[in-house]
C-alpha atoms as a PDB file:
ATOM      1  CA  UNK A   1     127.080  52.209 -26.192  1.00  0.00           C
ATOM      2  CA  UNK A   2     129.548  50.491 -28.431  1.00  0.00           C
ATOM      3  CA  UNK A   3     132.432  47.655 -26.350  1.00  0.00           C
ATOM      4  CA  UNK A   4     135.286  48.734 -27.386  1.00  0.00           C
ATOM      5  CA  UNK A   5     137.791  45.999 -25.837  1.00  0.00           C
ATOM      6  CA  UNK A   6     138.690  43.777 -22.260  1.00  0.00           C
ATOM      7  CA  UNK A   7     141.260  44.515 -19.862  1.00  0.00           C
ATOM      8  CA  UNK A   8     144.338  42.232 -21.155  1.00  0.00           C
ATOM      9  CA  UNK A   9     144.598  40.568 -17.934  1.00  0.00           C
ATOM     10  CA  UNK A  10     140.483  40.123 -17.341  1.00  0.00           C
ATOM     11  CA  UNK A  11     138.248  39.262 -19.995  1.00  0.00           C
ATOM     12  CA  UNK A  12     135.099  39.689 -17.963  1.00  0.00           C
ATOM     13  CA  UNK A  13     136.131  43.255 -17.738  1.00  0.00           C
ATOM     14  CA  UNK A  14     134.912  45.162 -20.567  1.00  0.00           C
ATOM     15  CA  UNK A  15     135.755  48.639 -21.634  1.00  0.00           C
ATOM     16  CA  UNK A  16     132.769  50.535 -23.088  1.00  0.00           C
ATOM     17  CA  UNK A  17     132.452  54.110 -25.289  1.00  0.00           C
ATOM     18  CA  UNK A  18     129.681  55.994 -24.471  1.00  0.00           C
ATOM     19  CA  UNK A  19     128.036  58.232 -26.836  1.00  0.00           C
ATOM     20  CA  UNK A  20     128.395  62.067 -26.511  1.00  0.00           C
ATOM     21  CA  UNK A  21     126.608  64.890 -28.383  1.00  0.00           C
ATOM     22  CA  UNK A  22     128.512  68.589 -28.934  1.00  0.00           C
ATOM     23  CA  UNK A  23     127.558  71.566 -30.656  1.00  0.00           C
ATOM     24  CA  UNK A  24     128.004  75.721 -29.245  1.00  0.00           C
ATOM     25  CA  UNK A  25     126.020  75.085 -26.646  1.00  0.00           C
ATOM     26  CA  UNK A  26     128.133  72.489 -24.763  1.00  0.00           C
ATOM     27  CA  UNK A  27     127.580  68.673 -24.372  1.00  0.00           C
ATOM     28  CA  UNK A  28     124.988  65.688 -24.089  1.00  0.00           C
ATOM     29  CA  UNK A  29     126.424  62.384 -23.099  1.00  0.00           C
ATOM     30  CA  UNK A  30     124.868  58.738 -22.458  1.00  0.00           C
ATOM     31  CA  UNK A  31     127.140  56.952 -20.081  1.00  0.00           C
ATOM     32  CA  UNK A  32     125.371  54.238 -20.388  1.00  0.00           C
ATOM     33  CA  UNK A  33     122.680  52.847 -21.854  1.00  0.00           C
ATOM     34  CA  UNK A  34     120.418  50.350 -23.320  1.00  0.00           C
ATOM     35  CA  UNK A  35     121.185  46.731 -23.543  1.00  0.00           C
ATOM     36  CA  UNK A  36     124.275  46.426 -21.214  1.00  0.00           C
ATOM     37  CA  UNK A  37     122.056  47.959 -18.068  1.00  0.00           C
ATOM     38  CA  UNK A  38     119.199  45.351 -18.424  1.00  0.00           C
ATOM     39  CA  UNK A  39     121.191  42.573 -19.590  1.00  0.00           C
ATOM     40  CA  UNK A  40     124.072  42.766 -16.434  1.00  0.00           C
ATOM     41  CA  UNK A  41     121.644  44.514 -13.912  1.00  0.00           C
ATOM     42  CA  UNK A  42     118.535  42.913 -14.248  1.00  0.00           C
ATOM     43  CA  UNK A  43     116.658  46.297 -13.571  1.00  0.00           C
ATOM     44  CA  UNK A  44     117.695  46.346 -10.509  1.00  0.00           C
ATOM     45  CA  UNK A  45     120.155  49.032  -9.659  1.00  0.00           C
ATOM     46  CA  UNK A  46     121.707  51.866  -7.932  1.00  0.00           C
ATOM     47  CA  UNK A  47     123.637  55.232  -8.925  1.00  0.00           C
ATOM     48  CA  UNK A  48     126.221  56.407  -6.748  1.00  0.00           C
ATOM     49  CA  UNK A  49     128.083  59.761  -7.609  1.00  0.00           C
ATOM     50  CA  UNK A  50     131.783  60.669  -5.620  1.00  0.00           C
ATOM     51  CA  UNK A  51     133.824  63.762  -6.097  1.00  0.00           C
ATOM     52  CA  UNK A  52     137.285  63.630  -4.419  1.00  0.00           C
ATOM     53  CA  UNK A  53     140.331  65.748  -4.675  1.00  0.00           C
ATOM     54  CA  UNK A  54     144.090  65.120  -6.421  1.00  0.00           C
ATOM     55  CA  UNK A  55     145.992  62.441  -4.575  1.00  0.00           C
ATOM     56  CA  UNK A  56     142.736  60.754  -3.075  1.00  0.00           C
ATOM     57  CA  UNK A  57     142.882  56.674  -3.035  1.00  0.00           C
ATOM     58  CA  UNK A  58     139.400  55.436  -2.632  1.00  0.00           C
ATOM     59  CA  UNK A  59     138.921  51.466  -2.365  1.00  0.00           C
ATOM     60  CA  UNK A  60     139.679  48.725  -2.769  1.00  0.00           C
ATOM     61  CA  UNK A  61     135.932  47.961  -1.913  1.00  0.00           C
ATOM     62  CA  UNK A  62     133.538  45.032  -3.018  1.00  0.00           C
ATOM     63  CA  UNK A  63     130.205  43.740  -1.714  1.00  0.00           C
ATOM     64  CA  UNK A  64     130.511  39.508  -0.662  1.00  0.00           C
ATOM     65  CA  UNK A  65     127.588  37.502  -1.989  1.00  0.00           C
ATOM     66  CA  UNK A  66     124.727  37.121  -1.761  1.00  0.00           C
ATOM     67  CA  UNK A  67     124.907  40.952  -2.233  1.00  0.00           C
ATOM     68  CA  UNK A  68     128.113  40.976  -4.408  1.00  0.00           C
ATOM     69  CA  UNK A  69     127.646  43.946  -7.385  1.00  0.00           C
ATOM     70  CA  UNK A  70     128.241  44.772 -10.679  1.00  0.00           C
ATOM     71  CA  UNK A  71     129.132  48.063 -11.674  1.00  0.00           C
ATOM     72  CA  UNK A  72     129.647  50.575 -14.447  1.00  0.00           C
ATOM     73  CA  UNK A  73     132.426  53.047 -14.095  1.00  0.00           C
ATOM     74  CA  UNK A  74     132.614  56.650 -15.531  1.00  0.00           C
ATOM     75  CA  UNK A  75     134.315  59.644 -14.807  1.00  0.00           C
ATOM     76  CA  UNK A  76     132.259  62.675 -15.188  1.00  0.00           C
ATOM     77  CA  UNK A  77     134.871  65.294 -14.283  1.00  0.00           C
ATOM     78  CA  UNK A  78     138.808  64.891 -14.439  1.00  0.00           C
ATOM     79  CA  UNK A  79     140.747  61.979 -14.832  1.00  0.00           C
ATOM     80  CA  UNK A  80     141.279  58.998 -12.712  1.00  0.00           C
ATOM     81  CA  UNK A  81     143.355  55.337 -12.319  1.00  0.00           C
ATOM     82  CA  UNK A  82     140.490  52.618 -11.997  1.00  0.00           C
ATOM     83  CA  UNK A  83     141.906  49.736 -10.542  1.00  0.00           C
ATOM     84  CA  UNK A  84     140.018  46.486 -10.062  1.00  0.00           C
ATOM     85  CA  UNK A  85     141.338  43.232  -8.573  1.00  0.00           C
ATOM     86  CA  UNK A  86     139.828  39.600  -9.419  1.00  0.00           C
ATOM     87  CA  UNK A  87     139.235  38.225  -6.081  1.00  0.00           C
ATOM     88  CA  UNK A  88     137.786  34.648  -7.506  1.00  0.00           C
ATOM     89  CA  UNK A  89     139.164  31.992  -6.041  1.00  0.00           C
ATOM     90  CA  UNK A  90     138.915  29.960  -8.793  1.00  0.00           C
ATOM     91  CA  UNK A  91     140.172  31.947 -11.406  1.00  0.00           C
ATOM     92  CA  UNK A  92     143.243  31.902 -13.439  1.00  0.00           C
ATOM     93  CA  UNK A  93     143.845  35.566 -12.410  1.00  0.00           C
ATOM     94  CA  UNK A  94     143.004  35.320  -8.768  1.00  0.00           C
ATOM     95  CA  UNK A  95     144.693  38.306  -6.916  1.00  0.00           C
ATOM     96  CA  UNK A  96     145.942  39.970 -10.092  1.00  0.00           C
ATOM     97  CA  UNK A  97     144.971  43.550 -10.929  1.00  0.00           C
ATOM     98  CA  UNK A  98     144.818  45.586 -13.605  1.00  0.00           C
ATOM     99  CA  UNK A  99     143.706  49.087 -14.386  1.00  0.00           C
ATOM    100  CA  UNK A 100     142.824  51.502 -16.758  1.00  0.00           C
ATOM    101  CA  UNK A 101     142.843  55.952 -16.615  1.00  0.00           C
ATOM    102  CA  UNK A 102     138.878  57.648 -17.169  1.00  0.00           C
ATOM    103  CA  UNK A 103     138.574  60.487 -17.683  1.00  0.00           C
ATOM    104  CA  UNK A 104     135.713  63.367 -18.938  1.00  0.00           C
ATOM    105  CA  UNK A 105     137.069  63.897 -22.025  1.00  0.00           C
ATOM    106  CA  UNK A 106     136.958  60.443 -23.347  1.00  0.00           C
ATOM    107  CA  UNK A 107     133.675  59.333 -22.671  1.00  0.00           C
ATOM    108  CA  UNK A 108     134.355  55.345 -22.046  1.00  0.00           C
ATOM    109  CA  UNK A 109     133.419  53.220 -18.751  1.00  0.00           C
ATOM    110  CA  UNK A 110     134.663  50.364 -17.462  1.00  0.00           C
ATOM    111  CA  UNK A 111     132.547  47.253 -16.222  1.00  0.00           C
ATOM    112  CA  UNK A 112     133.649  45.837 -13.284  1.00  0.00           C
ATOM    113  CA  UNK A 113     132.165  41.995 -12.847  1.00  0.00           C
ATOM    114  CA  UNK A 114     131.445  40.489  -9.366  1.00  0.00           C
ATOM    115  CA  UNK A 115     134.213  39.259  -7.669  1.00  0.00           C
ATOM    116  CA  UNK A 116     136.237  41.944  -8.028  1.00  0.00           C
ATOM    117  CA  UNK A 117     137.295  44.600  -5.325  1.00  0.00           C
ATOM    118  CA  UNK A 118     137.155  48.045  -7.153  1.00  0.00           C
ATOM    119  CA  UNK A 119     139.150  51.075  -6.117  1.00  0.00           C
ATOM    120  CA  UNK A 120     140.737  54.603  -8.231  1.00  0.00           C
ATOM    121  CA  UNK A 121     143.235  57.173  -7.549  1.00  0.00           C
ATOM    122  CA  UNK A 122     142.156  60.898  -8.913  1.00  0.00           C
ATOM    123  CA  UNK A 123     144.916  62.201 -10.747  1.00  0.00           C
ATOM    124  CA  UNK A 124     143.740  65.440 -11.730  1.00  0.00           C
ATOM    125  CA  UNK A 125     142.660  68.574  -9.768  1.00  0.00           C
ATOM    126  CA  UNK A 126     139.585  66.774  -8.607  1.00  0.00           C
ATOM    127  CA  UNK A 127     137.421  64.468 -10.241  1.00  0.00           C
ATOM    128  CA  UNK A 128     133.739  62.862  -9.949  1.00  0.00           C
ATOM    129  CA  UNK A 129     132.702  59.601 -10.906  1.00  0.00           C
ATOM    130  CA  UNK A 130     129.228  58.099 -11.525  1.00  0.00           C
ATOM    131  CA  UNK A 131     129.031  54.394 -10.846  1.00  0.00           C
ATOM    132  CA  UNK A 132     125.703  52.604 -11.723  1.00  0.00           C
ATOM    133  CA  UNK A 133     126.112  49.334  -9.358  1.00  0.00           C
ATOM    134  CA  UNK A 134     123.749  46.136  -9.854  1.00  0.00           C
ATOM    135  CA  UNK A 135     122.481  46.132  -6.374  1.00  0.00           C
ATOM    136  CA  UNK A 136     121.952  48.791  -3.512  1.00  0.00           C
ATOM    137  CA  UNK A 137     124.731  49.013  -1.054  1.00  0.00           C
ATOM    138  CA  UNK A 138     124.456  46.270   2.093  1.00  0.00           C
ATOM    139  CA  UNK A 139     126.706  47.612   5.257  1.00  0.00           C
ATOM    140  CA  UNK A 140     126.733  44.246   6.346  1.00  0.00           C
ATOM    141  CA  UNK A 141     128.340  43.024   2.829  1.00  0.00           C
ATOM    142  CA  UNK A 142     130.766  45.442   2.360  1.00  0.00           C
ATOM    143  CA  UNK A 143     134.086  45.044   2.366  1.00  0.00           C
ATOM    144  CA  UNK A 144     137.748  45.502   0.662  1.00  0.00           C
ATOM    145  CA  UNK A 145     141.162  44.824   0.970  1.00  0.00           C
ATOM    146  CA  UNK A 146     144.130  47.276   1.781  1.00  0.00           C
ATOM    147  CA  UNK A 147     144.811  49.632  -1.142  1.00  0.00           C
ATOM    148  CA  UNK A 148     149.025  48.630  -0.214  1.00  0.00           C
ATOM    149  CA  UNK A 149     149.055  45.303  -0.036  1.00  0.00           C
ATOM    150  CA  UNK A 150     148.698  44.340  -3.806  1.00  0.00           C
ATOM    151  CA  UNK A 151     151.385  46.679  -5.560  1.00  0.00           C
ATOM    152  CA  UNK A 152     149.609  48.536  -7.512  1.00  0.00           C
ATOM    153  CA  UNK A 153     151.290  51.990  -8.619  1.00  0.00           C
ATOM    154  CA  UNK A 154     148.322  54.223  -7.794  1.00  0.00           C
ATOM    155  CA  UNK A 155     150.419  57.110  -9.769  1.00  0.00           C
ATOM    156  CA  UNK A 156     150.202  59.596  -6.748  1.00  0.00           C
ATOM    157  CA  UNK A 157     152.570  61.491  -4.345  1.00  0.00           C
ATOM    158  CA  UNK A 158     151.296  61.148  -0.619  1.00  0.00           C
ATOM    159  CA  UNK A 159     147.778  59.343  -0.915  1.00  0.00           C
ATOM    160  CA  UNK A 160     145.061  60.674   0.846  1.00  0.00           C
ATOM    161  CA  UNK A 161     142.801  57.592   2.172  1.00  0.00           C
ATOM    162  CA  UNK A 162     139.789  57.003   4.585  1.00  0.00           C
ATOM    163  CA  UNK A 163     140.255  56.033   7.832  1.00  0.00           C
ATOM    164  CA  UNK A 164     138.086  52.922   6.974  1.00  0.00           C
ATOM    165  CA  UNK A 165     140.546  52.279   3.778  1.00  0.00           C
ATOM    166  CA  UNK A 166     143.112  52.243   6.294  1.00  0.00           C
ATOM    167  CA  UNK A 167     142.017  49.857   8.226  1.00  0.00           C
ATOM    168  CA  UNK A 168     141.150  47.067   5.379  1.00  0.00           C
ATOM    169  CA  UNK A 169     143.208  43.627   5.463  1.00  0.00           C
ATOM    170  CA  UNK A 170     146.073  43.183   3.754  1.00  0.00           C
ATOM    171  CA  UNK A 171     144.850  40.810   0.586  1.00  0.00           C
ATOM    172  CA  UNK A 172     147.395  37.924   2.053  1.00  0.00           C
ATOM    173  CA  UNK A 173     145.152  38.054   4.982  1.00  0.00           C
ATOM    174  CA  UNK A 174     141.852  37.618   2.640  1.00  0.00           C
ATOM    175  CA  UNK A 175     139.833  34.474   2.593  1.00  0.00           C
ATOM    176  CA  UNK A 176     137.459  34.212  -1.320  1.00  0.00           C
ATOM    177  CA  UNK A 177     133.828  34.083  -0.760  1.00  0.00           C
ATOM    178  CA  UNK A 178     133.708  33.948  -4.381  1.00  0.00           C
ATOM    179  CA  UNK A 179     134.660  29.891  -5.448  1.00  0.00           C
END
């Protein structure tokens, strides 16, 4: 798994190229691999798989500590927008966003650091993404802010969106667990 660059707004995010095997009889990839998994998950972790059709907006969703998560990105089939937002309060880049497109046929992932909601439109037919997060899910954690109320051009025409993603607060509303 070679980095291959940050997000120019978030340094923390890290953009990573995967390594993928052809030959006639198809493909073998490694998402990821290696170092990056024990060194930012501590062997602890959990592998979460979505598929979702064109137009679909799923997040913006985070864990707040003490069960706040890590994860690894990558889109196994299709293309999507990955969006993240830093949440920090501290930071020099609270409540700015940035994203960046996955898809299958460019084998990269993204890593998305605590303190950041995490959300992606699917631009293509359909699309599934793997995510490897840090720690299991915790209902009683979970969270996110409204997928409108940041500006982010989610580069589709009528968004289709939970009834839960609906329902998040606006991030004007949001109060930082994260210092």
């Amino acid at each position: 798994m070679k980095l291959i660059g940050n997000s120019e707004i978030f340094h923390d995010v890290e953009y990573y190229e995967s390594n993928i095997f052809i030959d006639d009889r198809g493909f073998f990839q490694k998402p990821f691999f290696g170092d990056l998994v024990s060194k930012k998950f501590n062997n602890s972790y959990e592998v979460l798989v979505s598929k979702s059709n064109k137009n679909v907006v799923r997040g913006l969703h985070f864990q707040t500590p003490p069960n706040d998560v890590e994860k690894i990105v990558f889109c196994l089939e299709g293309r999507i927008l990955d969006v993240f937002v830093d949440l920090r309060a501290q930071s020099k880049t609270y409540k700015l966003h940035d994203s960046k497109i996955l898809e299958a046929d460019i084998p990269n992932s993204i890593l998305i650091p605590k303190g950041f909601a995490h959300g992606f439109s699917v631009l293509s037919d359909t699309a599934t993404v793997l995510y490897l997060q840090s720690k299991p899910f915790n209902q009683e954690s979970d969270s996110g802010i409204h997928y409108e109320s940041i500006g982010i051009n989610w580069h589709v025409n009528n968004p289709i969106i939970s009834e839960k993603d609906r329902n998040l607060p606006n991030l004007t509303n949001f109060q930082s667990p994260w210092s």
